[in-house]
Protein backbone atom coordinates (compact mmCIF):
# COMPACT_ATOMS: atom_id res chain seq x y z
CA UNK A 1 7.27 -25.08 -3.09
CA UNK A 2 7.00 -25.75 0.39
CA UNK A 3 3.20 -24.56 1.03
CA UNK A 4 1.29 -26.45 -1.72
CA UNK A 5 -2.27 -27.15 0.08
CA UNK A 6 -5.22 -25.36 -1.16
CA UNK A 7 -6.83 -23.07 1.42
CA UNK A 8 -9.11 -25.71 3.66
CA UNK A 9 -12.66 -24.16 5.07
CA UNK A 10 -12.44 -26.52 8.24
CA UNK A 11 -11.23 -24.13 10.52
CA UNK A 12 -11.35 -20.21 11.54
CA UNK A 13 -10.00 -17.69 9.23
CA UNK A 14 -9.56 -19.67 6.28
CA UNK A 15 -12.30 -18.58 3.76
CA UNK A 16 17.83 12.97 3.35
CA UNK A 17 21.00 14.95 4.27
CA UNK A 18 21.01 18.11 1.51
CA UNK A 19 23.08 18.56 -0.79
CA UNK A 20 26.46 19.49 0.54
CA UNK A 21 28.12 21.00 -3.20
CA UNK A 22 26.48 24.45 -4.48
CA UNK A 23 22.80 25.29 -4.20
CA UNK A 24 20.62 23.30 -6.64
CA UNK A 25 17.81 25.54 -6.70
CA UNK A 26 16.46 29.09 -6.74
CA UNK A 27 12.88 29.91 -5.90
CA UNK A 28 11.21 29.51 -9.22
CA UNK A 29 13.75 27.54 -11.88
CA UNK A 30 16.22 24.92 -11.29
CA UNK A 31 18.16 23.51 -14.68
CA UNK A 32 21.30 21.05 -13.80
CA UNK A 33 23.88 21.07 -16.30
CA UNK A 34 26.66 23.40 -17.01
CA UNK A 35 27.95 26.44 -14.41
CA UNK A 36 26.19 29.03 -15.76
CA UNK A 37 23.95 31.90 -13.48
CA UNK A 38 21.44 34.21 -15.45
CA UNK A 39 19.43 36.98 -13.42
CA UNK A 40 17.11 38.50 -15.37
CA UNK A 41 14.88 41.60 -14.22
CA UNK A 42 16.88 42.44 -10.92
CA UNK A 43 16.53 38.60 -9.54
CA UNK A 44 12.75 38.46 -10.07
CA UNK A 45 13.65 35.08 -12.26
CA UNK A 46 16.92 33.10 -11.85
CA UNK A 47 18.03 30.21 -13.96
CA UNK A 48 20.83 28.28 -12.19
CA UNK A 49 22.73 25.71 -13.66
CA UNK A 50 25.05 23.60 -12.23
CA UNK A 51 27.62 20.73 -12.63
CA UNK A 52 24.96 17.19 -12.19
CA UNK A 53 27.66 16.12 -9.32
CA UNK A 54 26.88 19.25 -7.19
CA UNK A 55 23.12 18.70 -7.18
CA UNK A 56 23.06 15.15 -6.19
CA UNK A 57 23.35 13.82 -2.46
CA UNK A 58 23.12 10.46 -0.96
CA UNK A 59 19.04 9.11 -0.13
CA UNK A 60 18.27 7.42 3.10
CA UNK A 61 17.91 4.28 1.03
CA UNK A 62 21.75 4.52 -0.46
CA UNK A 63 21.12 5.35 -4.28
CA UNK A 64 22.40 8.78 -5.80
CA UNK A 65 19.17 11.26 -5.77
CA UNK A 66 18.92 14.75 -6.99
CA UNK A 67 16.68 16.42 -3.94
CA UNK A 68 14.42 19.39 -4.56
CA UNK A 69 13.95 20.75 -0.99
CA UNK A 70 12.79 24.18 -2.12
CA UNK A 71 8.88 25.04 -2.65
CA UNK A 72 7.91 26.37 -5.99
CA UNK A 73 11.16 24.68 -7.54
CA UNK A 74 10.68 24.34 -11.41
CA UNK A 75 12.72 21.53 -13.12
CA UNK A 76 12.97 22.71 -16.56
CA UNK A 77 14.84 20.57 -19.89
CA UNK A 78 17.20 18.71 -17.97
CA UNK A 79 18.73 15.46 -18.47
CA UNK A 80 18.91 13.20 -15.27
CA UNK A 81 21.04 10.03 -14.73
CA UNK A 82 20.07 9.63 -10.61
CA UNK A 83 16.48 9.69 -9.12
CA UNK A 84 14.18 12.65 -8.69
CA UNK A 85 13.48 12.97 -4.94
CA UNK A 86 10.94 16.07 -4.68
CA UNK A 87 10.81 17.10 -0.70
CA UNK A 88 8.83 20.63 -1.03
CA UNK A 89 5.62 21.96 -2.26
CA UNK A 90 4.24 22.89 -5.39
CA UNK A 91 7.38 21.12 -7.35
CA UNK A 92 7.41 21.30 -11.70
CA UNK A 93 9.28 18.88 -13.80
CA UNK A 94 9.22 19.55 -17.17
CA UNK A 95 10.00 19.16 -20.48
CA UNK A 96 13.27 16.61 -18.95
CA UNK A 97 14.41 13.12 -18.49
CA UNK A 98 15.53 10.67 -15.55
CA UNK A 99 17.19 7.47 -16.17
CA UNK A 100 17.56 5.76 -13.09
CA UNK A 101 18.32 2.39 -11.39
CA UNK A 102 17.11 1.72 -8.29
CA UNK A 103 13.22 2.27 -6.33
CA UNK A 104 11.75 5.10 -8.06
CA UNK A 105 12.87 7.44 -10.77
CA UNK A 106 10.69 10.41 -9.90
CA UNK A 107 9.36 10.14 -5.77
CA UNK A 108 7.26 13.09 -4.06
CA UNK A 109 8.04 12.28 0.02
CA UNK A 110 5.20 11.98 2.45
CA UNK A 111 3.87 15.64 3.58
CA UNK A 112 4.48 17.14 0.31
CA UNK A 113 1.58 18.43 -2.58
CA UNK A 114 1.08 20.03 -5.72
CA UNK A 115 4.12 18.51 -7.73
CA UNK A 116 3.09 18.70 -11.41
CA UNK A 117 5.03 16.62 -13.69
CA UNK A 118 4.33 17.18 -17.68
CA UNK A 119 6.05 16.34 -20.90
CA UNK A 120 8.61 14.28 -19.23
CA UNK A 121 9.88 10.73 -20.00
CA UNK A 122 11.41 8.34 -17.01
CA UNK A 123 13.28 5.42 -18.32
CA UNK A 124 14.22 2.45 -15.20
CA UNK A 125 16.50 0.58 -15.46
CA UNK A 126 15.27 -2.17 -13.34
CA UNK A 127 12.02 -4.40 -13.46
CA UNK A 128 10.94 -4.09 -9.87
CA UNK A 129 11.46 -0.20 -9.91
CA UNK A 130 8.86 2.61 -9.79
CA UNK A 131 8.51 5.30 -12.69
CA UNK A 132 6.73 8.25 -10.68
CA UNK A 133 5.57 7.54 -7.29
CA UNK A 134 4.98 7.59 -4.15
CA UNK A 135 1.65 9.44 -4.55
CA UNK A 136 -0.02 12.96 -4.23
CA UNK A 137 1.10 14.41 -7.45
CA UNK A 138 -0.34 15.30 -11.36
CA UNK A 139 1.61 13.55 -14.07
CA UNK A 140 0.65 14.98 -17.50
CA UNK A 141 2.07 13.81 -21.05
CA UNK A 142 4.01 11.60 -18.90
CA UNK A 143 5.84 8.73 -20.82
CA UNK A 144 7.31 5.90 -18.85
CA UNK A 145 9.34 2.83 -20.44
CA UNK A 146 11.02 -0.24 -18.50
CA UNK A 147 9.49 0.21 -14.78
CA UNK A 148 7.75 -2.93 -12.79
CA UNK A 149 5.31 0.45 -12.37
CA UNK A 150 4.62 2.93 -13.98
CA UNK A 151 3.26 5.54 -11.65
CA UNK A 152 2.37 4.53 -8.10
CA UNK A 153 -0.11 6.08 -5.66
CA UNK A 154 -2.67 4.93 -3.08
CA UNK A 155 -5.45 5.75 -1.37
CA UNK A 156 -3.18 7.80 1.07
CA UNK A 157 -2.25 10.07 -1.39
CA UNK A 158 -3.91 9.48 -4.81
CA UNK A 159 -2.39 10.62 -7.80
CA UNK A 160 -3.95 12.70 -11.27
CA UNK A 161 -3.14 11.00 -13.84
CA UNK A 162 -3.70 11.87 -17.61
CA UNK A 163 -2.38 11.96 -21.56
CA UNK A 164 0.33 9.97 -19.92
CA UNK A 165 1.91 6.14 -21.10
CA UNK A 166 3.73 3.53 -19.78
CA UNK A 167 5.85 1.37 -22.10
CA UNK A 168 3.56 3.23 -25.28
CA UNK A 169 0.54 2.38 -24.04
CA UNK A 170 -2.23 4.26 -22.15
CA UNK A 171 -2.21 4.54 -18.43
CA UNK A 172 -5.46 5.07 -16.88
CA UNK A 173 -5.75 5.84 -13.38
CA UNK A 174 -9.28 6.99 -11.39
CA UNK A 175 -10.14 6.60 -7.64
CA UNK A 176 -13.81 7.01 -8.66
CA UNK A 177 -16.20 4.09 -9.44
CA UNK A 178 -18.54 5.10 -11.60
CA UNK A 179 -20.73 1.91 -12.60
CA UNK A 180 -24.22 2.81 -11.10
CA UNK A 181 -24.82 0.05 -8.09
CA UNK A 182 -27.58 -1.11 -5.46
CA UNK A 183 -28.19 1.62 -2.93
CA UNK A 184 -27.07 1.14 0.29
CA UNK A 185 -29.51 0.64 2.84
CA UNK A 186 -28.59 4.09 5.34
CA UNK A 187 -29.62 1.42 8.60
CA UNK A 188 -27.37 3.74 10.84
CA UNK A 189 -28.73 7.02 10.32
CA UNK A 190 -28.93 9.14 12.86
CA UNK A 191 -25.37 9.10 13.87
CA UNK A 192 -23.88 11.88 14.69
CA UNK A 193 -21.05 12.98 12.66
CA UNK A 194 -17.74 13.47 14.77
CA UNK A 195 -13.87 14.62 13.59
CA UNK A 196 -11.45 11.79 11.71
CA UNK A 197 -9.42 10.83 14.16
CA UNK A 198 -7.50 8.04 12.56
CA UNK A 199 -3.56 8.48 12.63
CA UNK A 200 -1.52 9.66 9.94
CA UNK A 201 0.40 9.43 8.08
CA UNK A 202 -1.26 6.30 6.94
CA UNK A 203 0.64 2.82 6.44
CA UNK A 204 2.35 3.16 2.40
CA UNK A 205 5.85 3.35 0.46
CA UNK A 206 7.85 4.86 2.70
CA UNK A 207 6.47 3.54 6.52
CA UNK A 208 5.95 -0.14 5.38
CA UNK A 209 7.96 -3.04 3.94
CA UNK A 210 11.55 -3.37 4.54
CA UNK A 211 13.26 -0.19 6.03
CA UNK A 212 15.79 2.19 4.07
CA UNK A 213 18.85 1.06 3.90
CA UNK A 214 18.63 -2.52 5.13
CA UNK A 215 21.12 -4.91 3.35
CA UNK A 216 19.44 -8.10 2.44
CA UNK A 217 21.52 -11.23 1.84
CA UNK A 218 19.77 -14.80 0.13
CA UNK A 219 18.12 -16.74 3.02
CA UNK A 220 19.66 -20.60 2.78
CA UNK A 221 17.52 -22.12 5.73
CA UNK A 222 14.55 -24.45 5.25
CA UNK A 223 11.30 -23.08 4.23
CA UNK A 224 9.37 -25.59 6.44
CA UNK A 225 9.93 -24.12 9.54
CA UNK A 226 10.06 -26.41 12.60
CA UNK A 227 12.40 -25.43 14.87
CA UNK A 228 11.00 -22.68 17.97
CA UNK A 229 11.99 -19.39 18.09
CA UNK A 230 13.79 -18.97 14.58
CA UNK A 231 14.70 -15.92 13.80
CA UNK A 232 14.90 -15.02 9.91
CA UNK A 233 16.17 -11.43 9.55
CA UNK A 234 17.43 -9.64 6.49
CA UNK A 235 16.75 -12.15 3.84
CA UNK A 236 15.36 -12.78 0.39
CA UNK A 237 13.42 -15.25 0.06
CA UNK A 238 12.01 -17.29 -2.88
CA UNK A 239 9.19 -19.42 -1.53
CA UNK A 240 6.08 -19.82 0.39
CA UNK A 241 6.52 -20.70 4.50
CA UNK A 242 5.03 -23.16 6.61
CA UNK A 243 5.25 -22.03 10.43
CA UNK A 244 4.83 -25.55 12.45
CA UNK A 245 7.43 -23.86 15.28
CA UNK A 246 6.90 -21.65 18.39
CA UNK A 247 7.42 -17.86 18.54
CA UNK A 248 8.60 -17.55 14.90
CA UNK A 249 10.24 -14.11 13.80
CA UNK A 250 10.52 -12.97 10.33
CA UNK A 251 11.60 -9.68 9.73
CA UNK A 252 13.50 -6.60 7.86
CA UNK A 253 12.62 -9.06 4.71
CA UNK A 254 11.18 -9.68 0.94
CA UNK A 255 9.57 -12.93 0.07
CA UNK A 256 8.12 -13.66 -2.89
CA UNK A 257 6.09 -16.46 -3.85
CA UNK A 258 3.63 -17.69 -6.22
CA UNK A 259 0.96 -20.30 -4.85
CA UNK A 260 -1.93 -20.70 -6.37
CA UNK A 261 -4.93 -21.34 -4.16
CA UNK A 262 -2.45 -21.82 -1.11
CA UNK A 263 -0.63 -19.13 1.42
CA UNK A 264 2.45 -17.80 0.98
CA UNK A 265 2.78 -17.73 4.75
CA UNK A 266 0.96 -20.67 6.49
CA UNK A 267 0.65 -20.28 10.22
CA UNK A 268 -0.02 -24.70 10.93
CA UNK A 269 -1.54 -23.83 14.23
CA UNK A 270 -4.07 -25.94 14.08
CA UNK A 271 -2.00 -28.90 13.61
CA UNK A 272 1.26 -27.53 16.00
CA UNK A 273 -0.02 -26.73 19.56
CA UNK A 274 1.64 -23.48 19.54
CA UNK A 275 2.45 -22.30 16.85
CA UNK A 276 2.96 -18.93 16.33
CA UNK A 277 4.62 -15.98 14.06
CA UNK A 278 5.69 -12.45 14.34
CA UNK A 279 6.38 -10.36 10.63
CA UNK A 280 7.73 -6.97 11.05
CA UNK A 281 8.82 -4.73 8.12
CA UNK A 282 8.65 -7.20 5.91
CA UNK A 283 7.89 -7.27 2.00
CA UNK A 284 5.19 -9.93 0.17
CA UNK A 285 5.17 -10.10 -2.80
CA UNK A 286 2.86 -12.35 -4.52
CA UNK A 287 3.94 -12.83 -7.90
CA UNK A 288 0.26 -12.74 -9.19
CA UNK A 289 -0.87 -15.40 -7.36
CA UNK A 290 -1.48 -16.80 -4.16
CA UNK A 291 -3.40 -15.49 -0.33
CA UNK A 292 -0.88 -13.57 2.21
CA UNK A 293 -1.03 -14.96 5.57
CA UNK A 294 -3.37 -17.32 7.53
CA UNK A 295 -4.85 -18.96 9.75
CA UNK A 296 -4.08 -17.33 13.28
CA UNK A 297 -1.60 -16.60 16.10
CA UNK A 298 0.34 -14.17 13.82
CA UNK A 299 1.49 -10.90 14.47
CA UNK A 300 1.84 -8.97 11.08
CA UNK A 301 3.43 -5.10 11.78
CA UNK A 302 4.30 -2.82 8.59
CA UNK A 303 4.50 -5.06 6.23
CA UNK A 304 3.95 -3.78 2.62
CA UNK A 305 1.96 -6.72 0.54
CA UNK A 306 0.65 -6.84 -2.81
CA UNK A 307 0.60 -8.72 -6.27
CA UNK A 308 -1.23 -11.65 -5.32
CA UNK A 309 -4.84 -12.74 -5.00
CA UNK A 310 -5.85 -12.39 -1.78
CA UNK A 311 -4.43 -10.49 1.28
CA UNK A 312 -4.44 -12.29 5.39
CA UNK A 313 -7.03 -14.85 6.47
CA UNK A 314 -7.81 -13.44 10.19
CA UNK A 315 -8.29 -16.19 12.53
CA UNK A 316 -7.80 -16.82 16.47
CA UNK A 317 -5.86 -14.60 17.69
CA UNK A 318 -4.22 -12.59 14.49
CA UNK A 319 -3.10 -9.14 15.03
CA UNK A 320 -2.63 -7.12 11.81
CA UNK A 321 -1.49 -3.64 12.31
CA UNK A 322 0.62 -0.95 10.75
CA UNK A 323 0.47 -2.05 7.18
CA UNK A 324 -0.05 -1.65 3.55
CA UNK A 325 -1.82 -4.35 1.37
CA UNK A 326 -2.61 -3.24 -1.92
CA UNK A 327 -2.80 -3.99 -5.77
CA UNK A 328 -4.44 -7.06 -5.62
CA UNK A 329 -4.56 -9.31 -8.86
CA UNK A 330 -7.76 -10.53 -10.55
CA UNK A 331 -7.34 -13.61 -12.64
CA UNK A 332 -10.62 -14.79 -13.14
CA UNK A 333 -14.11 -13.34 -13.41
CA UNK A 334 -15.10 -16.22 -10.74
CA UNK A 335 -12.76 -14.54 -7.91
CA UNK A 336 -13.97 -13.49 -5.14
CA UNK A 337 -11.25 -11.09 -3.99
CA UNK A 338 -11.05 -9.97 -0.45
CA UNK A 339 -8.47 -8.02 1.04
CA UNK A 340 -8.75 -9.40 4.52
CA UNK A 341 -11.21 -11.92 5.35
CA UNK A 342 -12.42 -13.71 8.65
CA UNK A 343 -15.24 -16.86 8.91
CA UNK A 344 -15.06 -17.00 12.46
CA UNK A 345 -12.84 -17.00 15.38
CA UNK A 346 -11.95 -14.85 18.74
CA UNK A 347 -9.19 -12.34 19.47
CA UNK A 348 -8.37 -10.50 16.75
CA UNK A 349 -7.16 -7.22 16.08
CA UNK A 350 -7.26 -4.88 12.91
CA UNK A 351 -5.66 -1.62 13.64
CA UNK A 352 -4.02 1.05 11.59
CA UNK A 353 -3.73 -0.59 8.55
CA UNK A 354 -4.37 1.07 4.30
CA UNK A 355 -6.33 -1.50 3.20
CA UNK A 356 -6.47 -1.18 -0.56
CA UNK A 357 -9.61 -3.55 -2.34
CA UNK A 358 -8.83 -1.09 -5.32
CA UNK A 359 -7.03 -1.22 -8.25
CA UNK A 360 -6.92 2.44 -9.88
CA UNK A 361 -5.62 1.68 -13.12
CA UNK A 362 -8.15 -0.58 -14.35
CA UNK A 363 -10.70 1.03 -12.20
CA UNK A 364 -11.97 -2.06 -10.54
CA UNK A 365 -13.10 -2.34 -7.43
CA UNK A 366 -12.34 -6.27 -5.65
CA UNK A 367 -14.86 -7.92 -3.24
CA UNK A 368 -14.34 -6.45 -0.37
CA UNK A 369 -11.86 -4.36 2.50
CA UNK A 370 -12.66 -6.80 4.84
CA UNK A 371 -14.68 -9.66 4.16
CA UNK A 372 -16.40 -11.21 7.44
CA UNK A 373 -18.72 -13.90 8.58
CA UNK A 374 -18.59 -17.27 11.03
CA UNK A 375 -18.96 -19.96 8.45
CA UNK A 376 -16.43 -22.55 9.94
CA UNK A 377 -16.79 -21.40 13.82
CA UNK A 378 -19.29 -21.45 16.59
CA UNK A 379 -19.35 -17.41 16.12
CA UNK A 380 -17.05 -14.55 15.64
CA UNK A 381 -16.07 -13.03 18.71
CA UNK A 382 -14.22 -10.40 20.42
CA UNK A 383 -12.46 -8.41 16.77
CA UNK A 384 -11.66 -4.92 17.17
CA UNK A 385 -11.38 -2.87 13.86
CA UNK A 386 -9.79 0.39 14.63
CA UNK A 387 -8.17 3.35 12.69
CA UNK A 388 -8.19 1.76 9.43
CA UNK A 389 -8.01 3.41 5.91
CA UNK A 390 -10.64 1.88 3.84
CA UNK A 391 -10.72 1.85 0.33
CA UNK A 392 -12.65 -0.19 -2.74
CA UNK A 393 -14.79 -3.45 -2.66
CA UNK A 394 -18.46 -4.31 -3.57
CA UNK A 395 -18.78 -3.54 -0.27
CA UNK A 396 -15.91 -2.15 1.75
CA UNK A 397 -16.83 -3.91 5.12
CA UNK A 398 -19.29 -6.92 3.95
CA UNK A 399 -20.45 -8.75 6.80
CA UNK A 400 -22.76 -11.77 6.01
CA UNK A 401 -26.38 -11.64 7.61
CA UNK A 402 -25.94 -14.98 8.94
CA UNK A 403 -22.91 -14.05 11.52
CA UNK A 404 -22.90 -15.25 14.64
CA UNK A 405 -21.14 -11.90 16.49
CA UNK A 406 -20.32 -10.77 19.55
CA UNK A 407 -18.14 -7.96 20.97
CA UNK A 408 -16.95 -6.73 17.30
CA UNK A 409 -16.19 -3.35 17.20
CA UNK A 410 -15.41 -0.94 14.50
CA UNK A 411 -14.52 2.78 15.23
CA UNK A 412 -12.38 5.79 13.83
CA UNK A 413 -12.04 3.31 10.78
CA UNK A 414 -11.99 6.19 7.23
CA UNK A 415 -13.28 4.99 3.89
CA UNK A 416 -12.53 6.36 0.75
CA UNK A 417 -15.83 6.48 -1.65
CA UNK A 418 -14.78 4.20 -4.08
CA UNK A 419 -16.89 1.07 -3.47
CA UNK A 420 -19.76 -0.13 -5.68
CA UNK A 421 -22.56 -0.73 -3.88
CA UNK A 422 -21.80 1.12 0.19
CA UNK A 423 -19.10 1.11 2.47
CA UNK A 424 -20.39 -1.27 4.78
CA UNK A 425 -23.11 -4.03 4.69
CA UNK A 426 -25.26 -5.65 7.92
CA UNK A 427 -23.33 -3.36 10.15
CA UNK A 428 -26.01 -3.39 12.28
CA UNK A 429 -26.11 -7.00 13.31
CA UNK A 430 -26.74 -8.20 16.72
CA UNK A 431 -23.36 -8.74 18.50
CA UNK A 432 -21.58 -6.02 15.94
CA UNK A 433 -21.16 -2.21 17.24
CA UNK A 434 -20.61 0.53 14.68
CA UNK A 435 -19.36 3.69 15.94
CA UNK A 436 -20.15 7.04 14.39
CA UNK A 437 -16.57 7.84 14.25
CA UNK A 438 -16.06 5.32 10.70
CA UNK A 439 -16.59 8.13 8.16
CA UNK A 440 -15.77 9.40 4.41
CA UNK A 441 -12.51 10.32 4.16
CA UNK A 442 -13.63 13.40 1.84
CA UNK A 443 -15.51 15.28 4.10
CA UNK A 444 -15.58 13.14 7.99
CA UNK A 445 -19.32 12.45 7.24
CA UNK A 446 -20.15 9.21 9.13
CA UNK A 447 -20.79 6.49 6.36
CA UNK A 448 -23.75 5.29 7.00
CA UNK A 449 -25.25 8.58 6.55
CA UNK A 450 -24.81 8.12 2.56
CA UNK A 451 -22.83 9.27 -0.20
């Protein structure tokens, strides 16, 4: 590969349309098979059944879907051979089967709650594909075989998970950390508590990575990138970058890489006066290894990243904004795991982003959110942290006690309580100003007022 230097501490940073056939659905039962219709006590319960063709209707991504767009919808014994896509409240699947090839077998949208799937099995067909996802449902007796993952959810919309396998063995899944921890010094109490105002919906599956529908073709160019203003724009690609060019553009793309100890993205701006990138909708896959982006000048914009060590390095002048990194990989007990992490540098801008140090099927909790301190800089100056969904880490927000800040800012950041020891650590250094509106995400308490 292309990007094969070890990360170097000399410089900042671096540390639906519905369906158009007959009505699937009736309010309580839906069962898709045959043409039959059986009313039973003067309509108070229907059973519908029809042909599988007439329930199913093309997704927004281009795979065949059967859509339940109908609150209180039961799914009941059926047999399905397209994907699951659940758009209503309060959704059961039961006792049934989906065999699918393509994202996710069984997906609850964004603005929808209390789906209950139980006694079901979900068979995929394909090894990057999703068994029940995207989040905010129950799975129960739930038996998944042949999916990349098994059930997905995040700190947006955490899942209940229970008596329920993936490829025969046990899934366990918690958003609580229970392991008994320092306490954390309450240094800003006193603040008054004030409403979330972060935005939602926040960045996830379906507002990240590349868009619905986008056709991707194998990228053929260099992976050293030299010449300004490339453009690189619905592609695959299959190893790590080097930016050494001028106003570099990546985007509406998956890359996947494995680099141990190295980026997968390298921003050389240290070395090229100039250098510079801009990532938009964009997939990163890490293949279990490897740190996301770094050092600085980058622009990084709904971009869904995960499976790999370490997420961005933040350096001069690094935006990161709009997106989703998540399901980090530990892969040895000497890792010091940070989701994003700055020593030093000016300019910088965190905003809007689900931050993920969290991994809820082993329970385990990474080093930190957002790692920060001034190690290889005179100081670190001028960050804004804004509007940020927190979740995981010994601490969430660890800030050294040796940082040389000024003008760093965090406000209307939310944190889930899921970290070991606090949420946030030295927040109250000179040069650092933490605003009463960074609260729990349960309740809008501000989080230095405690658990």
């Amino acid at each position: 590969m292309s990007s094969t230097e070890q990360v170097q501490r000399s410089r900042p940073g671096r540390h639906t349309a519905p369906p158009t056939g007959p009505r699937l659905f009736t309010r309580r039962r839906v069962a898709i098979g045959v043409a039959i219709v059986v009313v039973v006590a003067a309509g108070t319960v229907a059973v519908v059944q029809y042909l599988s063709g007439g329930s199913q209707s093309q997704s927004t991504s281009g795979e065949k879907a059967t859509v339940i767009s109908t609150a209180g919808t039961v799914v009941d014994g059926q047999h399905l051979t397209t994907a699951l896509h659940i758009k209503a409240d309060n959704v059961k699947v039961v006792n049934s089967t989906v065999r699918h090839k393509g994202t996710v077998a069984i997906r609850v949208f964004p603005g929808f709650s209390g789906t209950v799937v139980e006694n079901t099995e979900v068979w995929c067909d394909a090894k990057d594909m999703v068994g029940v996802g995207n989040g905010g449902y129950t799975a129960a007796k739930v038996k998944v075989h042949g999916c990349g993952t098994g059930f997905q959810h995040f700190a947006g919309a955490p899942a209940v998970v229970r008596d329920s396998t993936v490829d025969d063995q046990p899934y366990k899944a918690s958003y609580a950390f229970d392991e008994p921890g320092k306490k954390h010094a309450t240094t800003g109490a006193g603040l008054v508590a004030g409403p979330v105002k972060a935005t939602k919906p926040w960045p996830g599956p379906d507002n990240t990575g590349v868009p619905a529908g986008t056709e991707l073709t194998p990228y053929t160019g260099q992976y050293a990138i030299t010449q300004d203003n490339t453009v690189i724009d619905g592609k695959i690609l299959t190893d790590c970058l080097d930016i050494k060019a001028k106003n570099v553009t990546i985007k509406r793309s998956k890359i996947s890489c494995k680099n141990k100890g190295g980026m997968i993205i390298r921003v050389f701006d240290d070395v090229v006066p100039g250098a510079s990138l801009l990532i938009e909708d964009t997939e990163i896959v890490g293949e279990g290894q490897g740190l996301g982006v770094g050092f600085g000048h980058y622009t990084m914009r709904r971009v869904n990243m995960h499976h790999l060590n370490e997420g961005p390095r933040v350096s001069d002048g690094a935006v990161i904004e709009d997106n989703w990194i998540h399901d980090l990989v530990f892969t040895d007990e000497k890792d010091h795991q940070d989701i994003l992490q700055t020593t030093g540098g000016e300019h910088m801008i965190v905003r809007h982003n689900t931050l993920e140090a969290f991994n809820p099927t082993t329970n385990d909790p990474f080093n930190a959110g957002f790692q920060l301190g001034s190690e290889t800089a005179p100081k670190l100056s001028d960050l804004l942290v804004e509007d940020n969904l927190f979740t995981g880490g010994n601490y969430t927000v660890n800030l050294r006690p040796d940082t040389k800040a000024e003008k760093v800012v965090f406000r209307n950041n939310v944190f889930v309580q899921n970290s070991r020891y606090g949420p946030a650590s030295n927040e109250d250094l000179d040069g650092v100003t933490w605003e009463a509106s960074n609260v729990y995400l349960e309740g809008g308490r501000p989080v230095t007022q405690g658990p």
